[in-house]
Protein backbone atom coordinates (compact mmCIF):
# COMPACT_ATOMS: atom_id res chain seq x y z
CA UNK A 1 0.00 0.00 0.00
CA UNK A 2 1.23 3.80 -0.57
CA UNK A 3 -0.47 7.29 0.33
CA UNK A 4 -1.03 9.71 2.89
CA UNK A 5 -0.96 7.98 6.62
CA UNK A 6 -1.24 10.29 9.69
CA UNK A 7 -0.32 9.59 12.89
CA UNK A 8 -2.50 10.96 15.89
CA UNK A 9 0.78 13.88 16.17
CA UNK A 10 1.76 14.30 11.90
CA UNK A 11 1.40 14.05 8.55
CA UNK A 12 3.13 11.87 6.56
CA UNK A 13 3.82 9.83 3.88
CA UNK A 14 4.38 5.56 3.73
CA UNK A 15 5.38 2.87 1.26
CA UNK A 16 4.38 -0.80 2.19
CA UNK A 17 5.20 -3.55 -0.22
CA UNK A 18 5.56 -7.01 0.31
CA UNK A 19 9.39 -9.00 -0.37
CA UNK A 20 8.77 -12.54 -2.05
CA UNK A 21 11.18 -15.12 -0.21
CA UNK A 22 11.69 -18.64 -0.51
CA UNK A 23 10.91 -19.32 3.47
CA UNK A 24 8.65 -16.60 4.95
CA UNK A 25 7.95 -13.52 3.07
CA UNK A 26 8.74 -10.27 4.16
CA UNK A 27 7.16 -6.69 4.55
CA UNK A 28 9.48 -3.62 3.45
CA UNK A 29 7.33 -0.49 5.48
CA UNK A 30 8.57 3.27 4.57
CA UNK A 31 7.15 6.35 6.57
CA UNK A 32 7.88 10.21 6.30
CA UNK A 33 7.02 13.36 7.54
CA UNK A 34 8.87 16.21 5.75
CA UNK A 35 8.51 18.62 8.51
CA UNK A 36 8.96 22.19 7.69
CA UNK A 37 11.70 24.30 6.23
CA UNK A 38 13.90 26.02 8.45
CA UNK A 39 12.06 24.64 11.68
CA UNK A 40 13.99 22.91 14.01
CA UNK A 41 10.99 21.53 15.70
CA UNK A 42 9.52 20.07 13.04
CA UNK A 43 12.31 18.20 10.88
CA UNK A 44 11.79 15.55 9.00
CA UNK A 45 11.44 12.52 9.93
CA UNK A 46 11.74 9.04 8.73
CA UNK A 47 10.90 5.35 10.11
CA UNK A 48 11.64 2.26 7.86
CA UNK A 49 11.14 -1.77 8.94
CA UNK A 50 12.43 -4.16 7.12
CA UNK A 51 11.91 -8.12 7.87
CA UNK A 52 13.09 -9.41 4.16
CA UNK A 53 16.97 -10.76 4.83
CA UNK A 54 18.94 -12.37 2.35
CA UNK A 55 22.22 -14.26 3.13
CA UNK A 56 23.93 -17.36 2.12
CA UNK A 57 22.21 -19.57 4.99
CA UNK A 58 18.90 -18.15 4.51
CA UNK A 59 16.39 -16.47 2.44
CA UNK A 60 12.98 -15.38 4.51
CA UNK A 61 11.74 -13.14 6.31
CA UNK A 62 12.21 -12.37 10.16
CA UNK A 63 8.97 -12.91 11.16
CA UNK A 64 5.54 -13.45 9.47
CA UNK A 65 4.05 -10.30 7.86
CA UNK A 66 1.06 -9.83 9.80
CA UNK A 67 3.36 -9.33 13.23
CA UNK A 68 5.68 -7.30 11.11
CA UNK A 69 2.72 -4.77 10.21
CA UNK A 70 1.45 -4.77 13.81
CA UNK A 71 5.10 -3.73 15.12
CA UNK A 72 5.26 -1.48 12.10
CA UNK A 73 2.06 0.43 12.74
CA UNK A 74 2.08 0.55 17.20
CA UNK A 75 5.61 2.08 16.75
CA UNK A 76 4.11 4.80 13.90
CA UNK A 77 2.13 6.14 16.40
CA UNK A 78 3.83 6.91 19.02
CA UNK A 79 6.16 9.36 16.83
CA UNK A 80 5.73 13.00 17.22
CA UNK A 81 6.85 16.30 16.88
CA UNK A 82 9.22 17.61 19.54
CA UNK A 83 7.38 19.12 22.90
CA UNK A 84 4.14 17.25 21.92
């Protein structure tokens, strides 16, 4: 999935697409808040998980997708803007 996604404190931004593996696949989650130009309190900021791992001994996914999306999503919304 891709649009807008707020969290309760900012606007922002994500990128969700799943990562075929051979064992488990994996969830590759992007989310961004630009912030503001020239505000130090409101910077941009960006928070990425990634479960899809690929090495000679293994080729899956760190856990299944559906507990990757809930850690994915209950750490989104606790992010906010400095002094909120």
């Amino acid at each position: 999935r891709k649009g807008e996604k707020n969290t309760p404190y900012l606007i922002g931004q994500e990128w969700i697409s799943v990562e075929k593996m051979k064992g488990k696949n994996g969830i590759s989650a992007l989310w961004e808040h630009t912030g503001t130009a020239r505000d130090n309190k409101d910077p941009l900021i960006g928070f990425e998980v990634d479960t899809a791992r690929s090495s000679p001994y293994t080729e899956s996914s760190s856990m299944e997708q559906f507990d990757a999306l809930k850690l994915y999503e209950s750490i989104l919304k606790t992010i906010r803007k400095f002094g909120e």
